[in-house]
PDB file of N, CA and C in Angstrom:
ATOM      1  N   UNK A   1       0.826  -1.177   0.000  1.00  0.00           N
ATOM      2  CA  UNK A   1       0.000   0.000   0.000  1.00  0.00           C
ATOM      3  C   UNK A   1       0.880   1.254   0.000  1.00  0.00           C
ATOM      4  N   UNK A   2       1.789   1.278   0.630  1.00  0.00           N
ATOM      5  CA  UNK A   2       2.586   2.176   1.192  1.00  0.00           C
ATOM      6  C   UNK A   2       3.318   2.604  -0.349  1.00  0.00           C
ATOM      7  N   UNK A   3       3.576   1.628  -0.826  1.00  0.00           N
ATOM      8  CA  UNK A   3       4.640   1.731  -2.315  1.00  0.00           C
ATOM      9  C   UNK A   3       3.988   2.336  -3.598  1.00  0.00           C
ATOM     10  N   UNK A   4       2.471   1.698  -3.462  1.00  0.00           N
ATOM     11  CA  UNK A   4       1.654   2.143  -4.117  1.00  0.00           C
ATOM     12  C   UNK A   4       1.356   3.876  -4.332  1.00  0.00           C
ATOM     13  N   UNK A   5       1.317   4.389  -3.166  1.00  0.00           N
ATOM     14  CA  UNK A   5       1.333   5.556  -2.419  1.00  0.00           C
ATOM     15  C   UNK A   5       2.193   6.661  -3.266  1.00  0.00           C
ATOM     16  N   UNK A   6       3.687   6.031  -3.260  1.00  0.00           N
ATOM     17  CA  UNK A   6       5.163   6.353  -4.010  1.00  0.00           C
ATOM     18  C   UNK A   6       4.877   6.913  -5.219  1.00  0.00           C
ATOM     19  N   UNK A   7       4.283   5.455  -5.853  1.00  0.00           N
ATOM     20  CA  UNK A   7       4.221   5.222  -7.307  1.00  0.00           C
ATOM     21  C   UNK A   7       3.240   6.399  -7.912  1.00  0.00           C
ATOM     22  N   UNK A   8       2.390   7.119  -7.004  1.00  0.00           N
ATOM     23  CA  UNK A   8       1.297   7.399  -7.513  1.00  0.00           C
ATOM     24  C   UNK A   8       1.538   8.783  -7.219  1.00  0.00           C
ATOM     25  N   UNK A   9       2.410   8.944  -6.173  1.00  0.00           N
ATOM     26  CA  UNK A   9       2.668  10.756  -5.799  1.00  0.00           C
ATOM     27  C   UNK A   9       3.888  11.013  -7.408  1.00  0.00           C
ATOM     28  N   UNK A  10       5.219  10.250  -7.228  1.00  0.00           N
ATOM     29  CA  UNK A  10       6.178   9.995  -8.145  1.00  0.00           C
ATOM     30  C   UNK A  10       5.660  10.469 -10.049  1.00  0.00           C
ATOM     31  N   UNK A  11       4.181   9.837 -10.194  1.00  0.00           N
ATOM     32  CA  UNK A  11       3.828  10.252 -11.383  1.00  0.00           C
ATOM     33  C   UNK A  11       3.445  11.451 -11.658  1.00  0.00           C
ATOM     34  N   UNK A  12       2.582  11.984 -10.486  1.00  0.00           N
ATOM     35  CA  UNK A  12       2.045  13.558 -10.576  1.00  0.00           C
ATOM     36  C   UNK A  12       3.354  14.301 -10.556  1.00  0.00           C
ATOM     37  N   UNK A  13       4.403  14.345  -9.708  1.00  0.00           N
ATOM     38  CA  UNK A  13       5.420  14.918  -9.867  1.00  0.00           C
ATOM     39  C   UNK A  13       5.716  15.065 -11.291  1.00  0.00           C
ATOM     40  N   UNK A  14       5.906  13.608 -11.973  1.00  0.00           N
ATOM     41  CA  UNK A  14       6.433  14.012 -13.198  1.00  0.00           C
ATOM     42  C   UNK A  14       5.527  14.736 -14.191  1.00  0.00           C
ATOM     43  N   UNK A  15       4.332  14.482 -13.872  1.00  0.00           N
ATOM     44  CA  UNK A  15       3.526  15.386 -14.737  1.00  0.00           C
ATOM     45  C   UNK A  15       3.621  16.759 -14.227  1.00  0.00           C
ATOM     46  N   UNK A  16       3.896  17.635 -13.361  1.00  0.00           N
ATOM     47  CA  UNK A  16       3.943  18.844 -13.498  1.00  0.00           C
ATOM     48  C   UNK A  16       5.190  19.424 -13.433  1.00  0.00           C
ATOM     49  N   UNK A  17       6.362  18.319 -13.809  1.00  0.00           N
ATOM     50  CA  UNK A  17       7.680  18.554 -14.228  1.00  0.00           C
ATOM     51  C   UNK A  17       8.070  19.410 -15.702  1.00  0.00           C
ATOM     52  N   UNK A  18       7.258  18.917 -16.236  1.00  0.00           N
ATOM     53  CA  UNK A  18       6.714  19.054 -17.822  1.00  0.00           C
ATOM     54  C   UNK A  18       6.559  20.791 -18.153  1.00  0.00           C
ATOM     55  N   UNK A  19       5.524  20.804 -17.420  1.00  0.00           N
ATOM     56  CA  UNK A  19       5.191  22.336 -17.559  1.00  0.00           C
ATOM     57  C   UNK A  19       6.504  23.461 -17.253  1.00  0.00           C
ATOM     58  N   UNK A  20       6.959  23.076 -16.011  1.00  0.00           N
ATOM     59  CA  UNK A  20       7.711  24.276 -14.916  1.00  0.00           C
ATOM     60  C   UNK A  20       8.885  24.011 -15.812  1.00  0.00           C
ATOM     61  N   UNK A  21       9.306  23.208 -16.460  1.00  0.00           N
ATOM     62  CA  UNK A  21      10.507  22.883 -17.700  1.00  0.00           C
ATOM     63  C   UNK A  21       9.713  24.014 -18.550  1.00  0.00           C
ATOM     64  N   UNK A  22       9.102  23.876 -19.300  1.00  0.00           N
ATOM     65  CA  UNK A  22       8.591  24.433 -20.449  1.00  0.00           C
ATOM     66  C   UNK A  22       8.081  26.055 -20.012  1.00  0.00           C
ATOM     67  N   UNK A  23       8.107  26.361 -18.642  1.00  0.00           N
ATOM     68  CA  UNK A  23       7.851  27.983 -18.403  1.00  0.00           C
ATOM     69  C   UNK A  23       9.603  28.112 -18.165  1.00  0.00           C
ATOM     70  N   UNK A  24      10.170  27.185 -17.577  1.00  0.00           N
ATOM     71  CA  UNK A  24      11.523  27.828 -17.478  1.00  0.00           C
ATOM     72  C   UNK A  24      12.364  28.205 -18.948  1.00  0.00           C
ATOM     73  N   UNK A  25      12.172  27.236 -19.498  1.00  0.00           N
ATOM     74  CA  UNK A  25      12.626  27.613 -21.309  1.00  0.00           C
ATOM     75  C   UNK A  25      12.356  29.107 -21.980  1.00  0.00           C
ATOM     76  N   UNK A  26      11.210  29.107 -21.830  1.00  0.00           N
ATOM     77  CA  UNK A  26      10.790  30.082 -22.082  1.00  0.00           C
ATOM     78  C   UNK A  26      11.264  31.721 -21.845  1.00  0.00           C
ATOM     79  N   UNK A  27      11.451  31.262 -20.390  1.00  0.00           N
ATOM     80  CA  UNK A  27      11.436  32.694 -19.541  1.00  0.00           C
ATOM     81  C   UNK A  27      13.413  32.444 -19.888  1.00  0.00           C
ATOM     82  N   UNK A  28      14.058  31.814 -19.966  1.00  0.00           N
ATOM     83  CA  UNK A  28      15.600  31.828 -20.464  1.00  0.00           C
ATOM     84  C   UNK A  28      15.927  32.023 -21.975  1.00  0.00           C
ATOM     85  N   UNK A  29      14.710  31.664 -22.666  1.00  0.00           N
ATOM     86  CA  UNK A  29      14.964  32.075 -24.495  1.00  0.00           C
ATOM     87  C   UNK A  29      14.267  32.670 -24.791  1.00  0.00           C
ATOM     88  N   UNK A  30      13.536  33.142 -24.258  1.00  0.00           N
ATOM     89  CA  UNK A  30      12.884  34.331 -24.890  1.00  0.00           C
ATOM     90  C   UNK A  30      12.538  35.696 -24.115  1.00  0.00           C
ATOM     91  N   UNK A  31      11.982  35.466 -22.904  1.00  0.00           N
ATOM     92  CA  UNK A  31      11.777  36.865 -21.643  1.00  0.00           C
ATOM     93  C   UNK A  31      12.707  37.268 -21.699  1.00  0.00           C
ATOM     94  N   UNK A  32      13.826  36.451 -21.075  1.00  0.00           N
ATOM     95  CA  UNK A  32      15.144  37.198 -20.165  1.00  0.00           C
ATOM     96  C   UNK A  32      15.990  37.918 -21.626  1.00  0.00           C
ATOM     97  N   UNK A  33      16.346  37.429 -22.554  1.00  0.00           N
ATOM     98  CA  UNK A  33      17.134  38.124 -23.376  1.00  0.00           C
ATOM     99  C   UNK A  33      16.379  39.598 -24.276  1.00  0.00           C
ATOM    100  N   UNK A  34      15.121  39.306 -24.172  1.00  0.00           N
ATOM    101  CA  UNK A  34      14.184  40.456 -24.568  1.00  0.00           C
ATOM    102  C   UNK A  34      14.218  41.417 -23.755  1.00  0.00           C
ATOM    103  N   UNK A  35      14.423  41.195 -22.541  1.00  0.00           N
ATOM    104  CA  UNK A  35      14.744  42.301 -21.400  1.00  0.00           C
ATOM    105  C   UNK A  35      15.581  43.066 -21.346  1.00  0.00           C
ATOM    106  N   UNK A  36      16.521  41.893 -21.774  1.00  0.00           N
ATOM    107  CA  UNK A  36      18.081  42.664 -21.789  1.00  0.00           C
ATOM    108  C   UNK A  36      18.587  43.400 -22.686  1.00  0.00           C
ATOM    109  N   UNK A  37      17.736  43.040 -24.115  1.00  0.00           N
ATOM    110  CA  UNK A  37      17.777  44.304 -25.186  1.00  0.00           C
ATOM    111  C   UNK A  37      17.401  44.873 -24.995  1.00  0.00           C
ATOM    112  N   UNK A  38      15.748  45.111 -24.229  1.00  0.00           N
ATOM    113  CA  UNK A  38      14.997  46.377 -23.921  1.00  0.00           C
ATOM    114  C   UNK A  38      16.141  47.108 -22.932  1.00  0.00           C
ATOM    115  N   UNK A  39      16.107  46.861 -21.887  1.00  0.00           N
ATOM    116  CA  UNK A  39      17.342  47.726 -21.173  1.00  0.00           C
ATOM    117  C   UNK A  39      18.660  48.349 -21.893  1.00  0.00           C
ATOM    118  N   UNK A  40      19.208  47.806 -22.613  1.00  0.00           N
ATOM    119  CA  UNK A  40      20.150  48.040 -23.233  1.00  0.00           C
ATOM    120  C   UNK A  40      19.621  49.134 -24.634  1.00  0.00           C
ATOM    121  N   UNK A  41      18.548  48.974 -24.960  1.00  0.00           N
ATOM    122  CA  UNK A  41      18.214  50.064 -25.711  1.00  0.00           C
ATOM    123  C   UNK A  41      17.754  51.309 -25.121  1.00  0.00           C
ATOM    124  N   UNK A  42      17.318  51.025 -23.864  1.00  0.00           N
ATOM    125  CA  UNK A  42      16.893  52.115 -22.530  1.00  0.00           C
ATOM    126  C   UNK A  42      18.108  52.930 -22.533  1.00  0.00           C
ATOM    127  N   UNK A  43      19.168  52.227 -22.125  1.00  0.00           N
ATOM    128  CA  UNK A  43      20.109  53.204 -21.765  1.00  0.00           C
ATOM    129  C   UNK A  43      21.010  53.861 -22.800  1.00  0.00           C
ATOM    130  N   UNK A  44      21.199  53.372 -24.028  1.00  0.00           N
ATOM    131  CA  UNK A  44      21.175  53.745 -25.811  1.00  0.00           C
ATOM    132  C   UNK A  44      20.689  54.676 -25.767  1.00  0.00           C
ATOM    133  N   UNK A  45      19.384  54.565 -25.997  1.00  0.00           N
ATOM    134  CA  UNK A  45      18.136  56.223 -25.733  1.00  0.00           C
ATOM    135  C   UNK A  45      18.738  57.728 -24.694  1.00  0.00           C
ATOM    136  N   UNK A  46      19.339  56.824 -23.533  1.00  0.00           N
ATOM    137  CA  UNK A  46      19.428  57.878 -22.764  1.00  0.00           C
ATOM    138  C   UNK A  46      20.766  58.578 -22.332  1.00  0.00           C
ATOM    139  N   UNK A  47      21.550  57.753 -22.904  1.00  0.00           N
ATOM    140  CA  UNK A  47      22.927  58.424 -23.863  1.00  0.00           C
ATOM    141  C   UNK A  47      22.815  59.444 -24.567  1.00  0.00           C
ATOM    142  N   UNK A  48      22.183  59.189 -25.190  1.00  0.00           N
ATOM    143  CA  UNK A  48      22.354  60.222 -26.884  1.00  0.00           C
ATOM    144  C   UNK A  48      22.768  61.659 -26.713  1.00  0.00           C
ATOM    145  N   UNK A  49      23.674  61.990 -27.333  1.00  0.00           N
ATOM    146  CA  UNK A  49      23.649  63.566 -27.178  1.00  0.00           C
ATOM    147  C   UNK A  49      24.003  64.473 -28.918  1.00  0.00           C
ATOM    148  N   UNK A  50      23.899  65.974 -28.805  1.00  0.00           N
ATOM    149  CA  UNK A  50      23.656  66.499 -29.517  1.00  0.00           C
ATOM    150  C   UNK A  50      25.351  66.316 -30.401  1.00  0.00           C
ATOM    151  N   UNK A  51      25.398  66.452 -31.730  1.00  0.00           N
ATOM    152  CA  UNK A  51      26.024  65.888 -32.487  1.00  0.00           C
ATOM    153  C   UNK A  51      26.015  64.432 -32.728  1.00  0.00           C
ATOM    154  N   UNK A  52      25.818  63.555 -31.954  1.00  0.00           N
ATOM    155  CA  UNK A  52      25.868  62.054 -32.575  1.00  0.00           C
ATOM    156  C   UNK A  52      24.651  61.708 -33.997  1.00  0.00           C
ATOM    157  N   UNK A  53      25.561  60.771 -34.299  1.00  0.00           N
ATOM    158  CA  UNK A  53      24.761  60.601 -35.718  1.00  0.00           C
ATOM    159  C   UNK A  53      24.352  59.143 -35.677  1.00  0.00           C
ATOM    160  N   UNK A  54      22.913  59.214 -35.846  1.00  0.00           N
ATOM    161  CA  UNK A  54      21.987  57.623 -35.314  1.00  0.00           C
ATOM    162  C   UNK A  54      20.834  57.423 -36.748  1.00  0.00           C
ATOM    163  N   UNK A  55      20.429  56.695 -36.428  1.00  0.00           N
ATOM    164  CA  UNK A  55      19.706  55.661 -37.423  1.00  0.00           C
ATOM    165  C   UNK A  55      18.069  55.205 -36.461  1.00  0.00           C
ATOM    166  N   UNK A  56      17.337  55.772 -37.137  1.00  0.00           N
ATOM    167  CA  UNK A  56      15.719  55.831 -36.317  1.00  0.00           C
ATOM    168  C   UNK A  56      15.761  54.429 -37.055  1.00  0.00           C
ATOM    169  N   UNK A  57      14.556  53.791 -36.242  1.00  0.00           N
ATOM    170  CA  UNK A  57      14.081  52.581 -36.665  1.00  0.00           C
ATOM    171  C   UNK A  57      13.189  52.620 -37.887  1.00  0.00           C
ATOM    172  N   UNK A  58      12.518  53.912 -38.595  1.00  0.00           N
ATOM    173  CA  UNK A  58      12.358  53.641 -39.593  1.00  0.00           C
ATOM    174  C   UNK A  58      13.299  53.772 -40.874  1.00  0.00           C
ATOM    175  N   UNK A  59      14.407  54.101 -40.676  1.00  0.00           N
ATOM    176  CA  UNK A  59      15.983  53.816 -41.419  1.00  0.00           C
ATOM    177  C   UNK A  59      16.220  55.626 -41.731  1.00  0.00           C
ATOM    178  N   UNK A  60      15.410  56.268 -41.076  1.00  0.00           N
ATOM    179  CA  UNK A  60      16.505  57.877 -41.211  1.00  0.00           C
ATOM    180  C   UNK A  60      17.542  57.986 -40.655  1.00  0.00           C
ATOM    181  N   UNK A  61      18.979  58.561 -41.676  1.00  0.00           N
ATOM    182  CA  UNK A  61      19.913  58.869 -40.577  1.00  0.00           C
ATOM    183  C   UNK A  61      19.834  60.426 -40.637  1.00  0.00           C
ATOM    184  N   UNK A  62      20.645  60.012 -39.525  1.00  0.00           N
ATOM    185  CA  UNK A  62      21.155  62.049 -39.225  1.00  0.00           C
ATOM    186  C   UNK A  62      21.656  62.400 -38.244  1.00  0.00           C
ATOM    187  N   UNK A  63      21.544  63.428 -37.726  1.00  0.00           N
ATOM    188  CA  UNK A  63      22.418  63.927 -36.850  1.00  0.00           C
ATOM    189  C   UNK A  63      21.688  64.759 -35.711  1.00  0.00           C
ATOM    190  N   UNK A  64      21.717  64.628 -34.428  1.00  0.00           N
ATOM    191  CA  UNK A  64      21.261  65.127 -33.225  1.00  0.00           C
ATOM    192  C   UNK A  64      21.446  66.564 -32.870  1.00  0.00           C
ATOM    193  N   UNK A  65      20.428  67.320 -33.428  1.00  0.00           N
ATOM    194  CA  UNK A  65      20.928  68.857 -33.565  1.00  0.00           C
ATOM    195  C   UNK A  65      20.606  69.438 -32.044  1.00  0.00           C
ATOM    196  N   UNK A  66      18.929  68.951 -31.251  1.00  0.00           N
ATOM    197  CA  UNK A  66      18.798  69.757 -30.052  1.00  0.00           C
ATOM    198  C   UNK A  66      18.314  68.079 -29.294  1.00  0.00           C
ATOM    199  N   UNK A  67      18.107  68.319 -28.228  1.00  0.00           N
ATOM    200  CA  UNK A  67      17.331  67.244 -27.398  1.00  0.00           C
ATOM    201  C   UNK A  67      16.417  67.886 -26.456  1.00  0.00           C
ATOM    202  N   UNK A  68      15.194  68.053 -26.451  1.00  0.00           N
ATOM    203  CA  UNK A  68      14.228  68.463 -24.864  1.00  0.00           C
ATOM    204  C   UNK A  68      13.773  67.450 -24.388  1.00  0.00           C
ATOM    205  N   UNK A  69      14.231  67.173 -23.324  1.00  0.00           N
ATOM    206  CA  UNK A  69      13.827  65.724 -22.353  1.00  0.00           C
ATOM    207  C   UNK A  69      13.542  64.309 -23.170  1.00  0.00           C
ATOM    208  N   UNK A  70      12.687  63.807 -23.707  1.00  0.00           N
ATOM    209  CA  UNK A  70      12.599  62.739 -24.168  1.00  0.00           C
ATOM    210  C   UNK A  70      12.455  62.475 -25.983  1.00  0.00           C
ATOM    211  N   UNK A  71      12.646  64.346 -26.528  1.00  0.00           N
ATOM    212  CA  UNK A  71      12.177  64.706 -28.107  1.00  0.00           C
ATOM    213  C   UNK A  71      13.347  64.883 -28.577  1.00  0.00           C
ATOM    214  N   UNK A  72      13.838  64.402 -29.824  1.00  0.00           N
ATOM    215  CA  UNK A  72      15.234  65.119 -30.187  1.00  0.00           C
ATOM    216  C   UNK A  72      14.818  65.380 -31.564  1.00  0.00           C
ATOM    217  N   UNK A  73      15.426  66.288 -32.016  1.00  0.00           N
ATOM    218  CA  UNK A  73      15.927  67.212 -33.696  1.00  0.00           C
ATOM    219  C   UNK A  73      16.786  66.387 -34.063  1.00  0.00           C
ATOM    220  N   UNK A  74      16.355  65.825 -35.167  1.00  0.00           N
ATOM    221  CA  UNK A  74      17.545  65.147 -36.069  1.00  0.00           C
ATOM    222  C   UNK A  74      17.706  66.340 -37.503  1.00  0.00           C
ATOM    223  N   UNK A  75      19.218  66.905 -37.897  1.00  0.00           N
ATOM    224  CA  UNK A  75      19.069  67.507 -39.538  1.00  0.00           C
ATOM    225  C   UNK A  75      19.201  66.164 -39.527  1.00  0.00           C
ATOM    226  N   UNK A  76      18.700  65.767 -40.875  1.00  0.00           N
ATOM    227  CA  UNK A  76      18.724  65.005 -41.612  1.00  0.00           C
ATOM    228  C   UNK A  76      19.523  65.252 -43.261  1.00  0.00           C
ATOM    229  N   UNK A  77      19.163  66.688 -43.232  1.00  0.00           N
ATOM    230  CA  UNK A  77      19.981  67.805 -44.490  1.00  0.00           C
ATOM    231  C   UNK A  77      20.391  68.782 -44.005  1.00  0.00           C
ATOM    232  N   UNK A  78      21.191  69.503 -44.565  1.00  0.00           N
ATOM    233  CA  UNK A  78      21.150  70.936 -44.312  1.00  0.00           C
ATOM    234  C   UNK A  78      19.763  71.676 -44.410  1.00  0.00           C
ATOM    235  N   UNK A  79      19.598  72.615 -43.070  1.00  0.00           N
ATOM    236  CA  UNK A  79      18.240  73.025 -42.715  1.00  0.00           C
ATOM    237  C   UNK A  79      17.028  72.185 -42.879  1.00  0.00           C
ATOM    238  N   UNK A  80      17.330  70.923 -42.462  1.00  0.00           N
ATOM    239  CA  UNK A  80      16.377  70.356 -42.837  1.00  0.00           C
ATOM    240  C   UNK A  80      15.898  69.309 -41.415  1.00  0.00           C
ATOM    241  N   UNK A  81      14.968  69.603 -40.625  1.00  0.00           N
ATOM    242  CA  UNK A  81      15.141  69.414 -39.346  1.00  0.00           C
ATOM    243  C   UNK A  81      13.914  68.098 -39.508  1.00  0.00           C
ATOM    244  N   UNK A  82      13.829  67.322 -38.045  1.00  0.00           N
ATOM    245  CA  UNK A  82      13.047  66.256 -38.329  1.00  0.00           C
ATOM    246  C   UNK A  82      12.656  65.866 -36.415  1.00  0.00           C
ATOM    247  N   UNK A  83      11.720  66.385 -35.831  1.00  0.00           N
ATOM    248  CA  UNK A  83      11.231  65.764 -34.625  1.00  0.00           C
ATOM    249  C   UNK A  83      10.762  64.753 -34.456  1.00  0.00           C
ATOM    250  N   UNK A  84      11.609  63.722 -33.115  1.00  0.00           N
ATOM    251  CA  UNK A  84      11.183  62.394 -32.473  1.00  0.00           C
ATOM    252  C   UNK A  84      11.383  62.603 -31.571  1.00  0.00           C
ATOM    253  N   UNK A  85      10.258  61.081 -31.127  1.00  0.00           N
ATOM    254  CA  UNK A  85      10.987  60.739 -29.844  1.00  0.00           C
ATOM    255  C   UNK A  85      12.381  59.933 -29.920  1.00  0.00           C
ATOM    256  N   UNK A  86      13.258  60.065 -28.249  1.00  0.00           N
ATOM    257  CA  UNK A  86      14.608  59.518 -28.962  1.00  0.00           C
ATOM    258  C   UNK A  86      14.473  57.977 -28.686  1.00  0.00           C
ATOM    259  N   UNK A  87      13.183  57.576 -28.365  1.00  0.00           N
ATOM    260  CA  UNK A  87      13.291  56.104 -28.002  1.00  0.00           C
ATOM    261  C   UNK A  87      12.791  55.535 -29.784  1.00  0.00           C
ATOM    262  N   UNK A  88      12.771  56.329 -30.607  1.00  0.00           N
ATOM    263  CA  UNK A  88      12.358  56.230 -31.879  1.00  0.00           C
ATOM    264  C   UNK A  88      14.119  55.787 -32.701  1.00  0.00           C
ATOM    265  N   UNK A  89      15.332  56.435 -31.809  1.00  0.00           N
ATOM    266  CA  UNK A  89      16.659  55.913 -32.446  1.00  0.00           C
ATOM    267  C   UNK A  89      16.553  54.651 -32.318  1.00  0.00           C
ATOM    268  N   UNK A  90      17.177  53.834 -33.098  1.00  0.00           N
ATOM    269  CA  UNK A  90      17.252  51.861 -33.379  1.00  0.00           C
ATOM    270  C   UNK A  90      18.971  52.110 -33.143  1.00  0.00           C
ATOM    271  N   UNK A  91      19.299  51.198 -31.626  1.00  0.00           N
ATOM    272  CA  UNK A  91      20.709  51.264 -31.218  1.00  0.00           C
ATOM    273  C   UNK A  91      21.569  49.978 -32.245  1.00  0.00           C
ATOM    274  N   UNK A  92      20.730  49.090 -32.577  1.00  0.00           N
ATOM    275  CA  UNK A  92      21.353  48.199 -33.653  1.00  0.00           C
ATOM    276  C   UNK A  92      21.407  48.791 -34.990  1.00  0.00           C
ATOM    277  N   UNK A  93      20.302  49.626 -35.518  1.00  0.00           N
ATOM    278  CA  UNK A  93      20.785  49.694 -36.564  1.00  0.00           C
ATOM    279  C   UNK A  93      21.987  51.373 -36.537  1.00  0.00           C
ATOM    280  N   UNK A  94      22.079  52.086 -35.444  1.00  0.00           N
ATOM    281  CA  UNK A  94      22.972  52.976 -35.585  1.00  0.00           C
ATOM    282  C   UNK A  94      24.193  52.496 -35.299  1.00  0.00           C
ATOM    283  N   UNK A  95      24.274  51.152 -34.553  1.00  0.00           N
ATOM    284  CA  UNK A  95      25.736  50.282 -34.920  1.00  0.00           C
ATOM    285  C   UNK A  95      26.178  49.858 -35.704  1.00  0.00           C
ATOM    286  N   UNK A  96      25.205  49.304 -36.684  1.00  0.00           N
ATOM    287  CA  UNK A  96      25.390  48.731 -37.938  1.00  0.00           C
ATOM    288  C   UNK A  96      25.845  49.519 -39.114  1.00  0.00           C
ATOM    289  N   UNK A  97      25.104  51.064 -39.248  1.00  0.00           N
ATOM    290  CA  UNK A  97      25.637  52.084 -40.055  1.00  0.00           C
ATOM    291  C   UNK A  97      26.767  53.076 -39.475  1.00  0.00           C
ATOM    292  N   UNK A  98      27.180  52.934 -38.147  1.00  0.00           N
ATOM    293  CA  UNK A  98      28.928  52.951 -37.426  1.00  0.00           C
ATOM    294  C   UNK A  98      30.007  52.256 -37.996  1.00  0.00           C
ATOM    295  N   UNK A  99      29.467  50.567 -37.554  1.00  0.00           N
ATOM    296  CA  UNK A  99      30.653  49.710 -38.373  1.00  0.00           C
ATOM    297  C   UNK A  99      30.201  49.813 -39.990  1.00  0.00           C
ATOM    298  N   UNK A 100      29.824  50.552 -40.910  1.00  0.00           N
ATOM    299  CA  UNK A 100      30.035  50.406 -42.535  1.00  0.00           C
ATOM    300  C   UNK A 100      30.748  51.278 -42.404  1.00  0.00           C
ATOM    301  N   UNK A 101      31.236  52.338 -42.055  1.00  0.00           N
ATOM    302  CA  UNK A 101      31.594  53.398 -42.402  1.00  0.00           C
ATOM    303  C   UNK A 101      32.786  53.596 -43.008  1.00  0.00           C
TER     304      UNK A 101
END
């Protein structure tokens, strides 16, 4: 009876082994490294200063003419000005058009 007992707690265990595997996967390939780009683009954003030359995520480049708190001026041309937000710069793709250069 007693063994029986074992056998029968032993299986439920393994059945909700299954799951807490499959939330841990998850939260290690996909949450946690999504985080860590979001942060890392957080603090990208909050770098930025006037003269650097960045790459918005919809592929404008240019150059950081003013910044007011969270809005920055990109020229994009001569006299040719362009308002965002700076969480609108893409820190991969202004690395990517760094290293072509």
């Amino acid at each position: 009876m007693y063994l029986s007992f074992i056998l029968q707690s032993s299986a439920g265990l393994s059945g909700l082994l299954f799951p807490v595997l499959m939330l841990a996967a998850f939260y290690f390939f996909f949450i946690r490294p999504q985080m860590k780009k979001q942060k890392e683009q957080n603090a990208f954003s909050a770098d930025l200063k006037k003269g650097d030359i960045v790459v918005t995520a919809s592929g404008i480049i240019g150059q950081i003419n003013k910044i007011e708190g969270n809005i920055i001026t990109l020229e994009i041309d001569s006299k040719t000005y362009v308002s965002m937000f700076a969480s609108a710069v893409s820190k991969e793709m202004t690395e990517q058009y760094n290293k072509s250069k």
